[in-house]
PDB file of N, CA and C in Angstrom:
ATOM      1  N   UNK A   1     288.326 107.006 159.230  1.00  0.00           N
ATOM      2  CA  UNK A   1     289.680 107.331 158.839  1.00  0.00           C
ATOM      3  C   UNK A   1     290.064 108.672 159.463  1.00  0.00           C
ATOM      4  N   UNK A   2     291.193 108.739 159.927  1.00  0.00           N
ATOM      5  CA  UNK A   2     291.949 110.300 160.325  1.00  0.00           C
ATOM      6  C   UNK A   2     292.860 110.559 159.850  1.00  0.00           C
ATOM      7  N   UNK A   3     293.250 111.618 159.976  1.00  0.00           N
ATOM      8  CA  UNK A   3     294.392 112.534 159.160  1.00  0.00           C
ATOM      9  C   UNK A   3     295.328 112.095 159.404  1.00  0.00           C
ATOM     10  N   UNK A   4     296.454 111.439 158.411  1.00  0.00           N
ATOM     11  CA  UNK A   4     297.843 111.117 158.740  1.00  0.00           C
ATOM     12  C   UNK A   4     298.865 111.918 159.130  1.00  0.00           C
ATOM     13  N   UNK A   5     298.289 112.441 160.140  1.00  0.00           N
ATOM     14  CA  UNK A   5     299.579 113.594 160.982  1.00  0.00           C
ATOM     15  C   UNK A   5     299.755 113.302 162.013  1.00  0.00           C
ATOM     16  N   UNK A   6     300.893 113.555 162.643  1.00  0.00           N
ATOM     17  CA  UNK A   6     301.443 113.590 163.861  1.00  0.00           C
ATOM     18  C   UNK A   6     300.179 114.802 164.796  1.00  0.00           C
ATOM     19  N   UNK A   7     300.125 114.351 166.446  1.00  0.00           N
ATOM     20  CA  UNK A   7     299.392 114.807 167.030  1.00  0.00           C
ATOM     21  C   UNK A   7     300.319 116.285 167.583  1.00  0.00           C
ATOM     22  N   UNK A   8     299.604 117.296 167.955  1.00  0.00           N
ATOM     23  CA  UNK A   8     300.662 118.688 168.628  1.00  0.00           C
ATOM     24  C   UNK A   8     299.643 118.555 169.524  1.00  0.00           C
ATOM     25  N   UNK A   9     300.388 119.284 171.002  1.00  0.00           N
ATOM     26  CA  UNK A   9     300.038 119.474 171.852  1.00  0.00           C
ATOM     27  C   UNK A   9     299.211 120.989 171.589  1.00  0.00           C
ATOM     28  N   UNK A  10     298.147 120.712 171.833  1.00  0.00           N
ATOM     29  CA  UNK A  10     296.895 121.781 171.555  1.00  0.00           C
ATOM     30  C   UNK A  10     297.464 123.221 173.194  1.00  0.00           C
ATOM     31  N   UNK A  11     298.479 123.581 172.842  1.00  0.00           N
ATOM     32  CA  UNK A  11     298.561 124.411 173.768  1.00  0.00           C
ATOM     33  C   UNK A  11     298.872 125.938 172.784  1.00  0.00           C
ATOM     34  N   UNK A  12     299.100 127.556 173.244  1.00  0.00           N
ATOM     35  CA  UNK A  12     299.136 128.464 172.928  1.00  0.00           C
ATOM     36  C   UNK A  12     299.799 129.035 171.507  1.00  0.00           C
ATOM     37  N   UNK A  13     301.188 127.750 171.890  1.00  0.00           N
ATOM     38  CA  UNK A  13     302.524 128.125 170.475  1.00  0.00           C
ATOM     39  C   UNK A  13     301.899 127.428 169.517  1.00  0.00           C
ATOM     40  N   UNK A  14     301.015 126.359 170.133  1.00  0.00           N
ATOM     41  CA  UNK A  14     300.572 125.319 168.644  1.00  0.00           C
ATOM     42  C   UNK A  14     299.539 126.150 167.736  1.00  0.00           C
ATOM     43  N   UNK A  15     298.905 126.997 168.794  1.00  0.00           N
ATOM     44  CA  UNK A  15     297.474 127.307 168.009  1.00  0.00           C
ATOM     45  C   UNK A  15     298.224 128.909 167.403  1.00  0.00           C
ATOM     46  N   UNK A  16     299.047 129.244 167.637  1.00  0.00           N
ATOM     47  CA  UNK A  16     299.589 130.579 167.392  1.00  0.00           C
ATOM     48  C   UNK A  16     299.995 130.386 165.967  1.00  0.00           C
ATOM     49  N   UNK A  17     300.420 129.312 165.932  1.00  0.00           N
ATOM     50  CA  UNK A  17     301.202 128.729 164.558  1.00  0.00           C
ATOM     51  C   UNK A  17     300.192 127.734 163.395  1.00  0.00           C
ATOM     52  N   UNK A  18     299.015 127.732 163.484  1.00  0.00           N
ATOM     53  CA  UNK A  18     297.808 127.779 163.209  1.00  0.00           C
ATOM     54  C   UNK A  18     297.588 129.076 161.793  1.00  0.00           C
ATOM     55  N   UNK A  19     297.520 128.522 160.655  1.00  0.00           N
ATOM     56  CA  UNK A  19     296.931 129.319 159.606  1.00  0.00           C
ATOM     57  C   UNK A  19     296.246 129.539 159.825  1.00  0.00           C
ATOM     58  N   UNK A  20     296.047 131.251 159.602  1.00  0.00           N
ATOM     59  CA  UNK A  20     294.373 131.810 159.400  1.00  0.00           C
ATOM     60  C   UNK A  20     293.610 131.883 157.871  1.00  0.00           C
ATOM     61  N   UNK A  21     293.209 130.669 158.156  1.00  0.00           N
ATOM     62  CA  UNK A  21     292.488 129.926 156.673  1.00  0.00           C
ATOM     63  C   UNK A  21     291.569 128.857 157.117  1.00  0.00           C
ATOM     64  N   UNK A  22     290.921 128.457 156.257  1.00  0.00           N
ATOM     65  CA  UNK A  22     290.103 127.564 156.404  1.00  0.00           C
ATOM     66  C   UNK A  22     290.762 126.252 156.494  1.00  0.00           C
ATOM     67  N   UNK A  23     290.126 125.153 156.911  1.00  0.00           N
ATOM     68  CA  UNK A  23     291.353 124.195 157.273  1.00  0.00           C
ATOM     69  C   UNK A  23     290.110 122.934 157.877  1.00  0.00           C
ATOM     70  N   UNK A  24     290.475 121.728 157.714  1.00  0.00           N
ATOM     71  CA  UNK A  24     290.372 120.555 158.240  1.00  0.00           C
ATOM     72  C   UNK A  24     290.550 120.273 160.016  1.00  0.00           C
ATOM     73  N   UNK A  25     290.074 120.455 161.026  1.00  0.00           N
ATOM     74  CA  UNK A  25     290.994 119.734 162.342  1.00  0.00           C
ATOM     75  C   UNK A  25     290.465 118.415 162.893  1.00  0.00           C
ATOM     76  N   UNK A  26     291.538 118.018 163.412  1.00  0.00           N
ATOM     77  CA  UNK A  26     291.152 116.763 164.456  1.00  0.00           C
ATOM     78  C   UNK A  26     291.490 117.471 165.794  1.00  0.00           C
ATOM     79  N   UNK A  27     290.666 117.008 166.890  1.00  0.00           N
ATOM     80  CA  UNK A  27     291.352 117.136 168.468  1.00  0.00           C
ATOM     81  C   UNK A  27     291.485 115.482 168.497  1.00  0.00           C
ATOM     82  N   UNK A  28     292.169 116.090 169.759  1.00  0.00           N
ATOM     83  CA  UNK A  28     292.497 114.236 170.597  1.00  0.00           C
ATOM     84  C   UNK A  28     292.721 114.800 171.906  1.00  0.00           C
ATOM     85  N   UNK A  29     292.005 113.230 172.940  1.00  0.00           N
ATOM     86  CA  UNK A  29     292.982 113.308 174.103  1.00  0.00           C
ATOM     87  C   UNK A  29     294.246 113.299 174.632  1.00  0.00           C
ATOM     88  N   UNK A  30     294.730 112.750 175.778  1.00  0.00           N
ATOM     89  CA  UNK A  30     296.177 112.215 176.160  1.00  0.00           C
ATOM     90  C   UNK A  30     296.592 111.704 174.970  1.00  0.00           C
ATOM     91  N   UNK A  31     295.732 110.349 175.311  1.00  0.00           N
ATOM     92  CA  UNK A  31     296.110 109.799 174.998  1.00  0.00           C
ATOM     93  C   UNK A  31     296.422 109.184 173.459  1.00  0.00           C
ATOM     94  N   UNK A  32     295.861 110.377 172.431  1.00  0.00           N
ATOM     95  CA  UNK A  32     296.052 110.343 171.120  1.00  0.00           C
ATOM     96  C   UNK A  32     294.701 110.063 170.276  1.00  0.00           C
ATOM     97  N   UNK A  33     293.254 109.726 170.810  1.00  0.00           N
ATOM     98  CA  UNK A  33     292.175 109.131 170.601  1.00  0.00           C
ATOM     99  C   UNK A  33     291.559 110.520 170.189  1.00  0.00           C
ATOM    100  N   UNK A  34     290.896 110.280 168.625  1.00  0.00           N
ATOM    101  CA  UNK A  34     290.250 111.408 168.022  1.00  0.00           C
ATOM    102  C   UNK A  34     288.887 111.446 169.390  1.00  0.00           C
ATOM    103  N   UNK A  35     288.759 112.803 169.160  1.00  0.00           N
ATOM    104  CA  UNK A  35     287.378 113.561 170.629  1.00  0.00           C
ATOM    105  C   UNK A  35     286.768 114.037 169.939  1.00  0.00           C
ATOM    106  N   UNK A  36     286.995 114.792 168.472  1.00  0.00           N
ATOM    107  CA  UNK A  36     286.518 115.835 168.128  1.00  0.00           C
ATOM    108  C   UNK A  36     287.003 116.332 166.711  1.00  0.00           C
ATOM    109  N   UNK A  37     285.926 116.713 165.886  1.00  0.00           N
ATOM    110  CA  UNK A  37     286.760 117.320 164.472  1.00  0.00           C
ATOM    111  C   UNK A  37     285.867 118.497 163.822  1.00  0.00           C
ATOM    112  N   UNK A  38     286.552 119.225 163.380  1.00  0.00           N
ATOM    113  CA  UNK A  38     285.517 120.383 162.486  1.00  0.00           C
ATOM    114  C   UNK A  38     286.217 120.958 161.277  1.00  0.00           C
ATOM    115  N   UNK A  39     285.279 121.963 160.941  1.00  0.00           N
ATOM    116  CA  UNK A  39     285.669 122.587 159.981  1.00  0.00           C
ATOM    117  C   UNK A  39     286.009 124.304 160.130  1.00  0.00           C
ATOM    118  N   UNK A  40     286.460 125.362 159.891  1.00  0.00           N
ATOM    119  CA  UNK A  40     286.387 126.711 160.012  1.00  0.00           C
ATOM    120  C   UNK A  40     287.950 127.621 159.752  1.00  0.00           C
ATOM    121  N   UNK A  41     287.758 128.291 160.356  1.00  0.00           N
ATOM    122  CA  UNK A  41     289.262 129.402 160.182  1.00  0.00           C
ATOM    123  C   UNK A  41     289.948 128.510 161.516  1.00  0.00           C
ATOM    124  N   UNK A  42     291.130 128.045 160.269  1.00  0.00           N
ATOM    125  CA  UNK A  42     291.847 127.153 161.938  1.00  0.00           C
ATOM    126  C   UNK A  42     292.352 128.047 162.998  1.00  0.00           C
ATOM    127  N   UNK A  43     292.755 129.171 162.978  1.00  0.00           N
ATOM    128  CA  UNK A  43     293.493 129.646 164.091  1.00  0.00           C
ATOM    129  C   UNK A  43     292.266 129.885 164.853  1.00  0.00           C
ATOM    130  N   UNK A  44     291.088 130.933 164.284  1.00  0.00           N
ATOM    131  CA  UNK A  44     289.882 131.140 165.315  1.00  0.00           C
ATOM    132  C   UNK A  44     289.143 129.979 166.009  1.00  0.00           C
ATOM    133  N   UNK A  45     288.940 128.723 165.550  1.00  0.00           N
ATOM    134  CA  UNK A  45     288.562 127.488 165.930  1.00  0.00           C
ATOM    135  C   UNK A  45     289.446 127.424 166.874  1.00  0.00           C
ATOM    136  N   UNK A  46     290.513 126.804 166.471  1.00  0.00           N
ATOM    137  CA  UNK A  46     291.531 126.294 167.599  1.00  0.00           C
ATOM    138  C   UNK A  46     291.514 127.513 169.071  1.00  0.00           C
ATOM    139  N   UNK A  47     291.474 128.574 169.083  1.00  0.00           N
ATOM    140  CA  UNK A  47     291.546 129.495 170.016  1.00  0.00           C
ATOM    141  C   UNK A  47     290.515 129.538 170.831  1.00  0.00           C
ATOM    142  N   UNK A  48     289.444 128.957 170.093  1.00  0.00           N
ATOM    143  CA  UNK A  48     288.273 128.897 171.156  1.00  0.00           C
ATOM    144  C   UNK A  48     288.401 127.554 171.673  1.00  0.00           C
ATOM    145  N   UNK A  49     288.773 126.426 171.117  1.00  0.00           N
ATOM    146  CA  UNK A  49     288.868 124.915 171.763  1.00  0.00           C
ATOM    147  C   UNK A  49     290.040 124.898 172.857  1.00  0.00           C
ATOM    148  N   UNK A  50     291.041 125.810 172.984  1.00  0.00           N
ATOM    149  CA  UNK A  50     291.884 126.408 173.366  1.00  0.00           C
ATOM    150  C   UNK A  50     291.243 126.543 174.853  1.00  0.00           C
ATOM    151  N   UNK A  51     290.544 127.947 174.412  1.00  0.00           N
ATOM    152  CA  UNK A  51     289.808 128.847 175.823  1.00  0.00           C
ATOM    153  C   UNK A  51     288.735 127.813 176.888  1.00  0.00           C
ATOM    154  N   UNK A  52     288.102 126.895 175.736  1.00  0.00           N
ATOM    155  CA  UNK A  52     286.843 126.390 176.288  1.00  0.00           C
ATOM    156  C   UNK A  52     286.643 124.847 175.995  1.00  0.00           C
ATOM    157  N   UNK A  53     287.723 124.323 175.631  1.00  0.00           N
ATOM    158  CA  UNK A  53     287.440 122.813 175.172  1.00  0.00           C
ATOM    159  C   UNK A  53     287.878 121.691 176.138  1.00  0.00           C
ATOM    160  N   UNK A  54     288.107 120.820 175.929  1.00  0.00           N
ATOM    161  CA  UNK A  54     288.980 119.756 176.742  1.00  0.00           C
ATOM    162  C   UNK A  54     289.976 118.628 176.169  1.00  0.00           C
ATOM    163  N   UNK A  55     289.797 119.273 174.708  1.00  0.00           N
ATOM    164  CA  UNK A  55     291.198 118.410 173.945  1.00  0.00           C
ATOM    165  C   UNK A  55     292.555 118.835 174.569  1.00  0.00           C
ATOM    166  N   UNK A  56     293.308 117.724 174.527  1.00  0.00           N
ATOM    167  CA  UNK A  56     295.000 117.738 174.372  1.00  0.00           C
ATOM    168  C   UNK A  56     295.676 118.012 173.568  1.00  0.00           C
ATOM    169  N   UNK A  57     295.487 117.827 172.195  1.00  0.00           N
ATOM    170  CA  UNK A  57     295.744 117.657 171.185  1.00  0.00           C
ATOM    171  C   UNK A  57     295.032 118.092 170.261  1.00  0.00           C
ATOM    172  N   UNK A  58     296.007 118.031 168.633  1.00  0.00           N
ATOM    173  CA  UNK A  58     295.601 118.591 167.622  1.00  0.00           C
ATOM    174  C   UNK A  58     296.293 118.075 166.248  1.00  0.00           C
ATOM    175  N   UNK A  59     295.533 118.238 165.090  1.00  0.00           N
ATOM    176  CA  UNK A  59     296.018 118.442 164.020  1.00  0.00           C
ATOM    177  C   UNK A  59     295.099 118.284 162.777  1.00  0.00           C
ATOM    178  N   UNK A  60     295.316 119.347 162.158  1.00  0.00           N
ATOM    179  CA  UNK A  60     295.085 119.603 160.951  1.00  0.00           C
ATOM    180  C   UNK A  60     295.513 119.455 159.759  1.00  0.00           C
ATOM    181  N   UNK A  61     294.681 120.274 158.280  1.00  0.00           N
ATOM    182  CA  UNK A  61     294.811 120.095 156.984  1.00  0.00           C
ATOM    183  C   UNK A  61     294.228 121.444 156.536  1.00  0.00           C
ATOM    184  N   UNK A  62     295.476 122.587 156.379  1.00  0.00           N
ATOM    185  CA  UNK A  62     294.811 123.870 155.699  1.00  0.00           C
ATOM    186  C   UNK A  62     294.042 123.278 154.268  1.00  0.00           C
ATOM    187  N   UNK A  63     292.976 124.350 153.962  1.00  0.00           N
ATOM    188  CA  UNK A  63     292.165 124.254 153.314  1.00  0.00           C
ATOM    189  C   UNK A  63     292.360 125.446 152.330  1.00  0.00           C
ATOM    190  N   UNK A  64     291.856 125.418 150.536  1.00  0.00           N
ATOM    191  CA  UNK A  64     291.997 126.807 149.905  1.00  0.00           C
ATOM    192  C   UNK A  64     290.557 127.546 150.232  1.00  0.00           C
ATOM    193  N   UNK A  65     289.472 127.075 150.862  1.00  0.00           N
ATOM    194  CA  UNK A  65     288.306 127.384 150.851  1.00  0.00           C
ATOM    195  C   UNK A  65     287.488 126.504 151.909  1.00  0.00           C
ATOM    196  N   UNK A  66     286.109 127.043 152.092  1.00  0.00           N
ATOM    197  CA  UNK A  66     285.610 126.242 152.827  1.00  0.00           C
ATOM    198  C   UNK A  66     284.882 125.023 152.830  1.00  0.00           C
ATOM    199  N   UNK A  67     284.874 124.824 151.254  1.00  0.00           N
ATOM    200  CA  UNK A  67     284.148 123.563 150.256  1.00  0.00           C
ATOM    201  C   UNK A  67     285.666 122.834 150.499  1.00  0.00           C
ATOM    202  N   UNK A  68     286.622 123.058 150.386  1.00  0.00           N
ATOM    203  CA  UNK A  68     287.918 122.424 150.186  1.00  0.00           C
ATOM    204  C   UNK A  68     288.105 121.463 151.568  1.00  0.00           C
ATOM    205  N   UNK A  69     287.875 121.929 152.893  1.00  0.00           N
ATOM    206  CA  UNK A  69     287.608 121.953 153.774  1.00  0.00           C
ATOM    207  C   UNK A  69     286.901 120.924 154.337  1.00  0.00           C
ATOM    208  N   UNK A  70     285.868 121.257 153.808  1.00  0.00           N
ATOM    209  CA  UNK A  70     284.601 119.927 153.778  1.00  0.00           C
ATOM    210  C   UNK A  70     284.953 118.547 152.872  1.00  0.00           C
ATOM    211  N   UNK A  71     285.534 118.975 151.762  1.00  0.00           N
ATOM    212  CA  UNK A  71     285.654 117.854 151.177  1.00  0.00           C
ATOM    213  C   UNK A  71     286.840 116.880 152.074  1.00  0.00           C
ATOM    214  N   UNK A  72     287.549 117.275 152.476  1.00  0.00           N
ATOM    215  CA  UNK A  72     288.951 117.128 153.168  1.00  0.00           C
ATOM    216  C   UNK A  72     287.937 116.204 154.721  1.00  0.00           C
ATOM    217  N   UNK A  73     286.928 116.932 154.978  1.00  0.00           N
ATOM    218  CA  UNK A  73     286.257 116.301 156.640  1.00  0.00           C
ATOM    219  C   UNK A  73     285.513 114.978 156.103  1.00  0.00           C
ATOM    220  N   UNK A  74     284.982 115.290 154.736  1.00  0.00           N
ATOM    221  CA  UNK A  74     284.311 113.977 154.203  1.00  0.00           C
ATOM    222  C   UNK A  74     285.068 113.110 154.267  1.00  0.00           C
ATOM    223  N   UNK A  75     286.528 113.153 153.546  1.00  0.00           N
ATOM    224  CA  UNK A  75     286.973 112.210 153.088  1.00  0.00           C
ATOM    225  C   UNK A  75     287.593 111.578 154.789  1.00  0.00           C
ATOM    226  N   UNK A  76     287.401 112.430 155.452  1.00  0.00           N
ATOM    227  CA  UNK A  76     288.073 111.829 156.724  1.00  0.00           C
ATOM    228  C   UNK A  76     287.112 111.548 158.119  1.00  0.00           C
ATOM    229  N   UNK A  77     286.392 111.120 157.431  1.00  0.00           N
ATOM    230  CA  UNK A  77     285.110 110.384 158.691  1.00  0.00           C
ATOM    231  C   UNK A  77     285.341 109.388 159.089  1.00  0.00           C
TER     232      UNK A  77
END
């Protein structure tokens, strides 16, 4: 299962606009196909998948914590 969100283009304004909180993500390619998912401080995550990754795409689920977080990645395997 994946997150029922619309995909953003994983570029600078997307990740800028990125809570600095703990948070749920998906990447994707082009073409919309989950690549990749984690858990951490979404803006610092995203900035490094950013610098060094090869996703297109993005989207997340802020988190109040980092158990919150996890529970949120469980439920979305």
């Amino acid at each position: 299962m994946a997150l029922r969100k619309a995909w953003r283009d994983l570029d600078r304004s997307t990740v800028g606009s990125a809570p600095e909180r703990y948070g749920y993500y998906e990447l994707g390619d082009g073409s919309g196909e989950r690549i990749g998912r984690g858990v951490g401080i979404l803006r610092d995550d995203l900035k490094e998948v950013l610098a060094y990754g090869d996703a297109a795409q993005v989207r997340w689920e802020a988190a109040t914590s980092r158990e919150h977080a996890e529970r949120i990645a469980d439920a979305n395997e």
